[in-house]
Protein backbone atom coordinates (compact mmCIF):
# COMPACT_ATOMS: atom_id res chain seq x y z
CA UNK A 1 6.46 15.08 -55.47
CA UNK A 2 10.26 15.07 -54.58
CA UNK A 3 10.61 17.62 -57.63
CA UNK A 4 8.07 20.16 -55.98
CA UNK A 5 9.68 19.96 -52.62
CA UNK A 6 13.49 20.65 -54.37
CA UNK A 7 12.10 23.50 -56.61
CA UNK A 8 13.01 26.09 -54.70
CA UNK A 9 16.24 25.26 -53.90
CA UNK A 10 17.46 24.67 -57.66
CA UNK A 11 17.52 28.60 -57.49
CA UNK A 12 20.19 31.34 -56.29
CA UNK A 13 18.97 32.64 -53.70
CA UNK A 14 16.12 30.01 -53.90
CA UNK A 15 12.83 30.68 -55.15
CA UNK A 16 10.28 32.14 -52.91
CA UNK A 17 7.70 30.47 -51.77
CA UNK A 18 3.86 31.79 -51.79
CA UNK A 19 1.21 29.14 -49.98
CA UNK A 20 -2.32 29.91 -51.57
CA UNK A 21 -4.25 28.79 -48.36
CA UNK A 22 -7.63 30.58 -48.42
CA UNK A 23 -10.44 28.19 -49.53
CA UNK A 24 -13.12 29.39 -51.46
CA UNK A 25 -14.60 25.85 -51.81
CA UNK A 26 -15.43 24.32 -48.11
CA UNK A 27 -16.64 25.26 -44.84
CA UNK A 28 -14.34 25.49 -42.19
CA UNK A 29 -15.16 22.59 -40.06
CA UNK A 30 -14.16 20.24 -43.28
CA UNK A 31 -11.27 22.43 -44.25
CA UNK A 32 -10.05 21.76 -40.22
CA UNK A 33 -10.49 17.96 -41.01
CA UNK A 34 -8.63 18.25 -43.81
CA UNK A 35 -5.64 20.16 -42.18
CA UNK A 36 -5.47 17.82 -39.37
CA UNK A 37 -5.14 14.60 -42.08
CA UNK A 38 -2.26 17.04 -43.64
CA UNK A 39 -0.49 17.72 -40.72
CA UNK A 40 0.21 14.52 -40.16
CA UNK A 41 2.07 13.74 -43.59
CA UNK A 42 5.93 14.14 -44.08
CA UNK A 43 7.50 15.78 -47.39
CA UNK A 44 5.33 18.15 -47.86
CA UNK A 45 5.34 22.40 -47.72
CA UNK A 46 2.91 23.15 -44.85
CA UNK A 47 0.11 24.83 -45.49
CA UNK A 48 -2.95 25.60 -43.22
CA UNK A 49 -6.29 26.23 -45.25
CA UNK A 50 -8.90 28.62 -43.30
CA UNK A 51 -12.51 29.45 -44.83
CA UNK A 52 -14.69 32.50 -44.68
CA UNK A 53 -17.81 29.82 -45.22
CA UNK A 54 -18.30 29.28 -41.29
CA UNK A 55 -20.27 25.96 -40.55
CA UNK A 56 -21.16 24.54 -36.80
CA UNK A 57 -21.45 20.94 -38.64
CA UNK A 58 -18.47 18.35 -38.36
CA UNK A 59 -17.89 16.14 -40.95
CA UNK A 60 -19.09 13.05 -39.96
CA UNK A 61 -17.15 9.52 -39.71
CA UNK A 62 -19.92 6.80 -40.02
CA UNK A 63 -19.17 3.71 -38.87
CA UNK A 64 -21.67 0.74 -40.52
CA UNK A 65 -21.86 -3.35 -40.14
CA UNK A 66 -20.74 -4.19 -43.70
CA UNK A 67 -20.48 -2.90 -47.25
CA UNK A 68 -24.27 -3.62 -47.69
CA UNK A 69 -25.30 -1.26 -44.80
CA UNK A 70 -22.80 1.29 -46.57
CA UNK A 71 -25.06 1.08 -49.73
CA UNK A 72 -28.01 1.45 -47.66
CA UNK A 73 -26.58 4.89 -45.31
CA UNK A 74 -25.50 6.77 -48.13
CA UNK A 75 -28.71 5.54 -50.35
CA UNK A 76 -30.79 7.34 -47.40
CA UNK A 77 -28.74 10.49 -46.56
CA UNK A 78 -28.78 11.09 -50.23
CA UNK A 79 -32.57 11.02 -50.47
CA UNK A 80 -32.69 12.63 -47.32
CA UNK A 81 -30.78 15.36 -48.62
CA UNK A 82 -32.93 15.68 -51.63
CA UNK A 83 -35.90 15.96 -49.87
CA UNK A 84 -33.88 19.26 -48.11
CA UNK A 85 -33.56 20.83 -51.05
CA UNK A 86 -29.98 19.16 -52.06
CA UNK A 87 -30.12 18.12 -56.01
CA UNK A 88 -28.56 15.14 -56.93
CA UNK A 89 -26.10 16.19 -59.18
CA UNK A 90 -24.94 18.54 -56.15
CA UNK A 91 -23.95 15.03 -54.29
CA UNK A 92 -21.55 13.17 -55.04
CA UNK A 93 -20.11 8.92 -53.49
CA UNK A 94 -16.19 8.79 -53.88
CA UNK A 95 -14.35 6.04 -53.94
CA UNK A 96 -11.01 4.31 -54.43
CA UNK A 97 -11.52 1.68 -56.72
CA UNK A 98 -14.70 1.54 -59.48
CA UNK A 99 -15.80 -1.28 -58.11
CA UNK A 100 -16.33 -0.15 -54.36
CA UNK A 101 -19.92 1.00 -55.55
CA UNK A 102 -21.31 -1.97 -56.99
CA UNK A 103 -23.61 -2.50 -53.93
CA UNK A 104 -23.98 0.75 -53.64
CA UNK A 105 -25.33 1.06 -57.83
CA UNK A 106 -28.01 -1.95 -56.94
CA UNK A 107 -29.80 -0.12 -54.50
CA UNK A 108 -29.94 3.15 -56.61
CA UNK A 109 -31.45 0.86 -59.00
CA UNK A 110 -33.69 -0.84 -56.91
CA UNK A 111 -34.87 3.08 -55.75
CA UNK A 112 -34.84 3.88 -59.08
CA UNK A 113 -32.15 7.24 -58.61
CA UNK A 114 -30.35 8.49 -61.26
CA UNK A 115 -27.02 8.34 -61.64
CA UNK A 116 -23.57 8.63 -63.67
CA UNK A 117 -20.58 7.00 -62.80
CA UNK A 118 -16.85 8.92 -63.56
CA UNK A 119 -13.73 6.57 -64.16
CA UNK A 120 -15.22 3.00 -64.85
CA UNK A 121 -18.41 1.13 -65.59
CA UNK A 122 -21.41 0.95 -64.40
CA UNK A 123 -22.07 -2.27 -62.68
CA UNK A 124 -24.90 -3.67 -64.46
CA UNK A 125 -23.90 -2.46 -67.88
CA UNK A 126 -20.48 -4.16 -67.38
CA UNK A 127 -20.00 -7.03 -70.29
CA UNK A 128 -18.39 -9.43 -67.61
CA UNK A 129 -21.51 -9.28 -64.80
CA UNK A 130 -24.37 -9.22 -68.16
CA UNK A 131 -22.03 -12.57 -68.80
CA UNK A 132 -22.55 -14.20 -65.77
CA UNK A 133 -26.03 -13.10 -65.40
CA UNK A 134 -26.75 -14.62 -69.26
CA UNK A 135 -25.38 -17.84 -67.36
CA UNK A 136 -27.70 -18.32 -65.10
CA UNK A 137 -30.60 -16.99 -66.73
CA UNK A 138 -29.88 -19.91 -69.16
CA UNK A 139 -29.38 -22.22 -66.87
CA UNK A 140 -33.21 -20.85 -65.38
CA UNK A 141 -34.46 -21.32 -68.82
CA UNK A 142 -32.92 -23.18 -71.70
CA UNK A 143 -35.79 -21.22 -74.38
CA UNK A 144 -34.12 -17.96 -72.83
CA UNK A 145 -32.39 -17.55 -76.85
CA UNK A 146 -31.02 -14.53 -75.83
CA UNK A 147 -29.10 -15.86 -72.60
CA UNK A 148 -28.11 -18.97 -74.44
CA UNK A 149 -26.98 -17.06 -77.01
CA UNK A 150 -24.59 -15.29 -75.04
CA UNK A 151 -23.65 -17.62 -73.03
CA UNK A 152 -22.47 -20.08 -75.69
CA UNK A 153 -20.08 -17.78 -77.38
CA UNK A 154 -18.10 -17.61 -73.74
CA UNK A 155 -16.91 -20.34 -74.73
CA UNK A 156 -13.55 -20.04 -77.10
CA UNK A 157 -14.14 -21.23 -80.91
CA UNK A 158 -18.32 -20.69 -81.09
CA UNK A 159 -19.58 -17.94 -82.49
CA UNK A 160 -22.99 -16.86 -83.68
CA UNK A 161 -23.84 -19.50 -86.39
CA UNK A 162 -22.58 -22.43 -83.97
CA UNK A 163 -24.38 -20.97 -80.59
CA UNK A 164 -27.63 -21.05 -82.92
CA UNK A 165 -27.29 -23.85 -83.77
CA UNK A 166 -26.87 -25.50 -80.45
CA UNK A 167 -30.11 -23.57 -79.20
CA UNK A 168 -32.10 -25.10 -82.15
CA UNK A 169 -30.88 -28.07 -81.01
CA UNK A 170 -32.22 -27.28 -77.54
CA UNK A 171 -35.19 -26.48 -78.52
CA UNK A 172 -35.84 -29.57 -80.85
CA UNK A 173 -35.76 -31.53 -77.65
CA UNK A 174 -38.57 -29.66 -75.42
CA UNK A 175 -35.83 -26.64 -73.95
CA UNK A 176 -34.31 -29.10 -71.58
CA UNK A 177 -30.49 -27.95 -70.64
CA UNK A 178 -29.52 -31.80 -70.99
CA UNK A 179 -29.94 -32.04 -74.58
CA UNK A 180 -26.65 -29.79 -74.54
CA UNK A 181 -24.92 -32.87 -74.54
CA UNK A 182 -25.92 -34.05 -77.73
CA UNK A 183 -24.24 -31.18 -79.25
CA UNK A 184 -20.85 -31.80 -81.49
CA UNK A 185 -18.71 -28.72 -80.26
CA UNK A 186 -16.48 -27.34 -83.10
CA UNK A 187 -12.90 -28.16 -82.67
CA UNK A 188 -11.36 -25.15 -80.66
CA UNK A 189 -14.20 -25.60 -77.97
CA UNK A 190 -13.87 -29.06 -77.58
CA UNK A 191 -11.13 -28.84 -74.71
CA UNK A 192 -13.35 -26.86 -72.70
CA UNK A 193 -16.52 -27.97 -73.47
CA UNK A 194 -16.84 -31.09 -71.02
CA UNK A 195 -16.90 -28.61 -68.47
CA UNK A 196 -19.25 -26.54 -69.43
CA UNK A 197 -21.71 -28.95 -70.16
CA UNK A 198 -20.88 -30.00 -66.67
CA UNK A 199 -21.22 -26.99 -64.93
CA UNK A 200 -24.76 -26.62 -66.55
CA UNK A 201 -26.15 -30.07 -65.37
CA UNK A 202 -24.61 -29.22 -61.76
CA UNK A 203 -26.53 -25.91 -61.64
CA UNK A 204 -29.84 -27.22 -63.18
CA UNK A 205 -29.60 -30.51 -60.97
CA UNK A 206 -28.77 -28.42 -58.23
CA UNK A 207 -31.70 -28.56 -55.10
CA UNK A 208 -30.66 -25.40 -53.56
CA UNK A 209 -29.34 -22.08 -54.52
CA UNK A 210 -25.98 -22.21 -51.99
CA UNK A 211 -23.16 -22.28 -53.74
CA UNK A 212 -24.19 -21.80 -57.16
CA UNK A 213 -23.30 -18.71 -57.71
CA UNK A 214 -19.30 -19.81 -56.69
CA UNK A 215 -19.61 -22.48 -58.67
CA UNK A 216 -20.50 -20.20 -62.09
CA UNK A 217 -17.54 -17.50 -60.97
CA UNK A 218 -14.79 -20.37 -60.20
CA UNK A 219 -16.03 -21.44 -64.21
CA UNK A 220 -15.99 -18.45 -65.51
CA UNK A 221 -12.56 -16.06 -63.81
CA UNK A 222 -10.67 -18.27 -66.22
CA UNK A 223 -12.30 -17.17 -69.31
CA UNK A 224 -12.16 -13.55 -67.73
CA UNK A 225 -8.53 -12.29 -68.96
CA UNK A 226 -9.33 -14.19 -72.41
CA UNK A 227 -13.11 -12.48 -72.82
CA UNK A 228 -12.18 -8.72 -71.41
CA UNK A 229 -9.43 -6.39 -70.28
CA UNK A 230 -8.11 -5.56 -66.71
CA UNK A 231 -9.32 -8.84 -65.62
CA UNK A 232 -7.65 -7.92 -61.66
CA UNK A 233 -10.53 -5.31 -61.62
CA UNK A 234 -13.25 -6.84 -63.31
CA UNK A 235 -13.43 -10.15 -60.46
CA UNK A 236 -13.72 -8.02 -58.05
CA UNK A 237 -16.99 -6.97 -59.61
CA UNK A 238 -17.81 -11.03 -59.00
CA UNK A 239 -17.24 -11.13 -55.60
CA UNK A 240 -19.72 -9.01 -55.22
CA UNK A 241 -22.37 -10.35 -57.03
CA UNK A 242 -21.23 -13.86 -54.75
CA UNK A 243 -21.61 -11.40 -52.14
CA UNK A 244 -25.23 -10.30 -53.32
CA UNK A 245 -26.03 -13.92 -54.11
CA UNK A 246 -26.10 -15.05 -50.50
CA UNK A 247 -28.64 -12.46 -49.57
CA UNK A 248 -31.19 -14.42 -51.81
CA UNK A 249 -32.83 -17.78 -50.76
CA UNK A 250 -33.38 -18.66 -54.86
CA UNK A 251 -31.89 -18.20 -58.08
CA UNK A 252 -34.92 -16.93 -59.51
CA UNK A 253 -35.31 -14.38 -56.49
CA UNK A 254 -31.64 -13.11 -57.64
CA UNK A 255 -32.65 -12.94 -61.31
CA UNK A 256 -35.54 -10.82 -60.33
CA UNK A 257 -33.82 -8.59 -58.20
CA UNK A 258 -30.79 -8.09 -61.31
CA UNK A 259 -33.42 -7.60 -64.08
CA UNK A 260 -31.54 -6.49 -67.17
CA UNK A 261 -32.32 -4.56 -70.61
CA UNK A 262 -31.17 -6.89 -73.49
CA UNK A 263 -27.73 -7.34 -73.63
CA UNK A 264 -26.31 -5.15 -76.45
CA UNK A 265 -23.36 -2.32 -75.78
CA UNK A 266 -22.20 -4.17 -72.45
CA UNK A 267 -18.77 -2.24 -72.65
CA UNK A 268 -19.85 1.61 -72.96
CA UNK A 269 -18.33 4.12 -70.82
CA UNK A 270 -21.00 5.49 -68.34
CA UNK A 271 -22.31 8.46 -69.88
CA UNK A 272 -23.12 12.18 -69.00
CA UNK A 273 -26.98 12.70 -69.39
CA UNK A 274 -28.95 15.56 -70.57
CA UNK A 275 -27.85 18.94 -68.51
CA UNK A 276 -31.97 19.25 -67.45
CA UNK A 277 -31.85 16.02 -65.90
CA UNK A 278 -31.13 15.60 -61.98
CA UNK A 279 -28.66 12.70 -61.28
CA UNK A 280 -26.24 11.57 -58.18
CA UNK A 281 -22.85 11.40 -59.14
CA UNK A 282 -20.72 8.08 -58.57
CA UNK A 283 -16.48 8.78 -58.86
CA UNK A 284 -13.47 7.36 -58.28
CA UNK A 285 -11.31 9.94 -56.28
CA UNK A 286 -8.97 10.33 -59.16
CA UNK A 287 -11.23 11.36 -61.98
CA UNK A 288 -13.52 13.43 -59.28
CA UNK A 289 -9.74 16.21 -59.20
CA UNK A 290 -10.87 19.43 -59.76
CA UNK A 291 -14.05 18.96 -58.90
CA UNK A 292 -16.90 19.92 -56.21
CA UNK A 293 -20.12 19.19 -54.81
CA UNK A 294 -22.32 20.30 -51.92
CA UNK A 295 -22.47 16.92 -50.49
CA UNK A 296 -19.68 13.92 -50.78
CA UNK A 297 -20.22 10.52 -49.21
CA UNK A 298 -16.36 8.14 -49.48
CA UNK A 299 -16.83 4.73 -49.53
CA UNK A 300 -14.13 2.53 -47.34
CA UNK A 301 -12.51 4.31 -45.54
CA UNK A 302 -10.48 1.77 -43.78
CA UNK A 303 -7.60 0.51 -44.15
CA UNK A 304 -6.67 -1.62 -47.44
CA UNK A 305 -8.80 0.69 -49.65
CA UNK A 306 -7.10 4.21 -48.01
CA UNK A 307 -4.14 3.51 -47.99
CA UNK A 308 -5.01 0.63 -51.10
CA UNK A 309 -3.30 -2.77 -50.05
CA UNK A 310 -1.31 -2.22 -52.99
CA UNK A 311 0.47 0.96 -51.93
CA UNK A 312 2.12 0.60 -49.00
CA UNK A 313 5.66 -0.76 -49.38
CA UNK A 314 7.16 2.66 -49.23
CA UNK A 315 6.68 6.22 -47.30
CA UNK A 316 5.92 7.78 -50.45
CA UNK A 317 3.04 5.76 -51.46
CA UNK A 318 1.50 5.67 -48.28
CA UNK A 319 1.54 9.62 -48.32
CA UNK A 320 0.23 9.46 -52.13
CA UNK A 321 -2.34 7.66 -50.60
CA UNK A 322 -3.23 10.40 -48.29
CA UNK A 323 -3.21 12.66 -50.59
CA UNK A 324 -5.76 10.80 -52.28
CA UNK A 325 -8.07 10.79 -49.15
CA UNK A 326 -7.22 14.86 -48.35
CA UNK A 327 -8.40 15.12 -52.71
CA UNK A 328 -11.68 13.46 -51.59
CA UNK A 329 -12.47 15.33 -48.15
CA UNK A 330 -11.60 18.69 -49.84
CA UNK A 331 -14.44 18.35 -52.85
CA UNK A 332 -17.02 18.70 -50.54
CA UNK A 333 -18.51 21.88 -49.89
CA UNK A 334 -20.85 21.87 -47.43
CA UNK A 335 -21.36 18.34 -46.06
CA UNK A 336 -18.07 15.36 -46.17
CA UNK A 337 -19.19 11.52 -44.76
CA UNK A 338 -16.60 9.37 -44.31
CA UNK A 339 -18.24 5.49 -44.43
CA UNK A 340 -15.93 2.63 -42.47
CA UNK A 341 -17.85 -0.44 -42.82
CA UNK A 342 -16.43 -2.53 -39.96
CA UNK A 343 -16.77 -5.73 -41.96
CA UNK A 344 -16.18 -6.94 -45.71
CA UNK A 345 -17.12 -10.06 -47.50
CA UNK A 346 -14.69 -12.71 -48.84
CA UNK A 347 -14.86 -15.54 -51.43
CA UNK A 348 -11.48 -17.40 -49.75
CA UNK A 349 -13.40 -18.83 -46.97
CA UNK A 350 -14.24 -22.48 -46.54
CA UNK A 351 -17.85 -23.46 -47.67
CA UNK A 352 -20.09 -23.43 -44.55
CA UNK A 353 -17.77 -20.97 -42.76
CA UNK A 354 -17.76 -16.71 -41.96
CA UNK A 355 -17.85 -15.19 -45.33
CA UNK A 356 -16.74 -11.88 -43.72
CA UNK A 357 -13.72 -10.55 -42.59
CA UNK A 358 -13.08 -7.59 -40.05
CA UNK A 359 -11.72 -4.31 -41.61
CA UNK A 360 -9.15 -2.39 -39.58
CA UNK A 361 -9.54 1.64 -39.22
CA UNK A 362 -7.71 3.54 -41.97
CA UNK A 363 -4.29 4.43 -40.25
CA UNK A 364 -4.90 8.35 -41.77
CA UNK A 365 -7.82 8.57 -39.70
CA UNK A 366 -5.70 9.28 -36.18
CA UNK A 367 -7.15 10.41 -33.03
CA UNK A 368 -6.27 13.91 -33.56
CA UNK A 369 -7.69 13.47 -37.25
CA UNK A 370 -11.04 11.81 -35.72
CA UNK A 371 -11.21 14.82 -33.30
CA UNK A 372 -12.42 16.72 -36.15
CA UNK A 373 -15.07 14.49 -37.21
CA UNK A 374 -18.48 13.62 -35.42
CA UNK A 375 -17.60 9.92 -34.75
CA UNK A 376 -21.31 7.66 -35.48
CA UNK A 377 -23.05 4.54 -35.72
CA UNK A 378 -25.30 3.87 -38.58
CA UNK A 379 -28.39 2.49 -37.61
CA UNK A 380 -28.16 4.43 -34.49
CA UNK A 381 -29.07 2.14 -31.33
CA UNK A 382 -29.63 3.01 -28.04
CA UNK A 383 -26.57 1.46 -26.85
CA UNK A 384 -23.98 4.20 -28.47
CA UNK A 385 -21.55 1.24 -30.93
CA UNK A 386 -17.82 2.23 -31.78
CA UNK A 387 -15.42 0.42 -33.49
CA UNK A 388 -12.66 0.33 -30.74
CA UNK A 389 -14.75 -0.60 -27.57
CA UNK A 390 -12.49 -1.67 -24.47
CA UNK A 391 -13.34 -4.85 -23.82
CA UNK A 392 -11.37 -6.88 -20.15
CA UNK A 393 -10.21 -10.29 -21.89
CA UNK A 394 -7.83 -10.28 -18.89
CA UNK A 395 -9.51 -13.87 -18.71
CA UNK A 396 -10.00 -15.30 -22.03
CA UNK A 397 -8.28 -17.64 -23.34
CA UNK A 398 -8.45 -18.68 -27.29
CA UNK A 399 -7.20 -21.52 -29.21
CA UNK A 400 -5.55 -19.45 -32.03
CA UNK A 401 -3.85 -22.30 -33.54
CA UNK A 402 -7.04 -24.37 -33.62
CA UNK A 403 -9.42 -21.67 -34.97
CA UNK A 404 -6.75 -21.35 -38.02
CA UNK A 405 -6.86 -25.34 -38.55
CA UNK A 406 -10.65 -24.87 -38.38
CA UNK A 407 -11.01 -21.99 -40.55
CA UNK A 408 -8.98 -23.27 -43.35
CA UNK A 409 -9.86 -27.45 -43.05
CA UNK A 410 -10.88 -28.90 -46.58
């Protein structure tokens, strides 16, 4: 960026300097929005976009309860759109990291919409989620071959001809998962093979379906970097199915709900489909650049995912950051929702304690910036919700020191 910003001066006299800011993409309304993020930033040459595509809709700045309410707002508004006369592959979800949408890609599923995902995997095709969901399937049904199959070779040192022949062992003793232990495991699985065998009785002994699903992700993360690459992204993809998990009162009823097609190419990018076809589009904001739709819905837009926790030691990456967010507002053409669930769920917290954690509101989205929005609640109630309610504590008083103790006791 800094070399942009010298360019001109590198020049005697220095360059001129011609700011392209007619927009043949948005309407104004979003285009204001947009300005209003951009005035805000430092380092930059200022520019002020303007539109000839007039518009008396605001973007919109939705707030919702958690990311699961997310997946179920922009799951609607894209049907509802539809059923205006919107295509699918003219909307589009941004967001920040690939897996921001893996909530969101169960309920399309569970609908049954189309889609294609830009700049990562799908979440059910991905090889580490068909790994953990082999697991359990297994552990549902020790005749499940397939399951067992690929569940087996997890493990480091057993490959096809040894997980075969620990299923025909299985099955010589009536499919029950205890006969596991009568298995010899070859040498280089023998260090971690106690524990899986362990892990297996736990889950099949188990009487209720809390905590099972931890139990299989705090087995299986270290196996992760070993098994697949970017192993940082890919557990974030398993806190979320934890996070699904708890929504289910069995492990069959989470099965049902994540049915899967056989495992085979696990790893495959998500693909483009046939040009007749109608499809939503799922991106992250760096490989949607350059492109535009007449409706764009962006995930988390709170703090920690814009700016990303990751990039904020330093000016400069906090206003790379915002010019990821001003990249995302500006593909929109027509309609721009900006989603802020107000809470997210964590796998850090103690057992029998809140598994959610209060988001705070992006620090790009400003008063002045908000001004250009029209500020919601999704569901709308008849009380009118907002994230920053007044509220006279004047005469509360709080134990912070023994709600920490609490919240992180053994």
């Amino acid at each position: 960026m800094q070399n942009i910003l010298s360019f001109p001066e590198r020049f005697a006299p220095p360059a001129e300097v011609i700011t392209l800011d007619e927009n043949y993409r948005s309407v104004q309304p979003i285009l204001d929005a947009a300005n209003a993020l951009m005035a805000e930033a430092s380092g930059q040459f200022e520019k002020h976009l303007h539109s000839h595509l007039p518009s008396g809709q605001k973007p919109r700045y939705v707030m919702v309860e958690d990311d699961r309410s997310q997946a179920l707002y922009v799951t609607e508004q894209v049907l509802a759109r539809r059923e205006e006369g919107t295509p699918l592959r003219q909307q589009a979800v941004l967001m920040r990291k690939s897996h921001d949408s893996d909530l969101l890609e169960l309920e399309l599923v569970r609908r049954d919409i189309p889609y294609v995902k830009y700049g990562g995997l799908k979440f059910l095709e991905a090889a580490h989620v068909k790994d953990v969901l082999a697991l359990l399937r297994f552990v549902d049904n020790p005749r499940n071959r397939l399951a067992g199959f690929r569940t087996l070779q997890l493990l480091p040192g057993i490959g096809p001809a040894t997980a075969q022949r620990c299923l025909g062992l299985i099955a010589e003793r009536a499919g029950t998962i205890t006969a596991i232990r009568e298995f010899a495991a070859p040498g280089q699985a023998r260090e971690d093979w106690p524990d899986f065998v362990a892990l297996l009785e736990e889950l099949a002994g188990a009487s209720g379906w809390t905590g099972q699903m931890t139990l299989v992700r705090r087995w299986y993360e270290p196996h992760l970097e070993r098994l697949h690459g970017a192993a940082h992204v890919r557990a974030g993809d398993l806190e979320q199915l934890e996070a699904l998990a708890t929504r289910h009162a069995s492990r069959e009823s989470f099965l049902t709900e994540l049915t899967l097609d056989p495992p085979q190419s696990s790893g495959d990018e998500a693909g483009t489909p046939l040009k007749d076809e109608d499809y939503l589009i799922l991106s992250t904001v760096h490989s949607a650049k350059g492109q535009e739709w007449d409706s764009v819905y962006t995930l988390n837009v709170v703090d920690g995912t814009f700016p990303s926790e990751f990039s904020t030691e330093t000016p400069e990456q906090i206003e790379e950051e915002r010019r990821l967010l001003y990249v995302a507002m500006t593909r929109a053409k027509r309609n721009l929702s900006l989603v802020s669930p107000l809470k997210f769920y964590v796998t850090q917290q103690r057992r029998y304690g809140e598994r959610h954690l209060y988001g705070a509101r992006s620090r790009f989205m400003t008063e002045g910036v908000l001004a250009r929005f029209e500020a919601t609640a999704w569901p709308e109630r008849n009380s009118q919700p907002t994230a920053h309610r007044t509220t006279d504590v004047s005469n509360v008083r709080i134990d912070a020191n023994a709600r920490m103790r609490s919240m992180w006791a053994d």
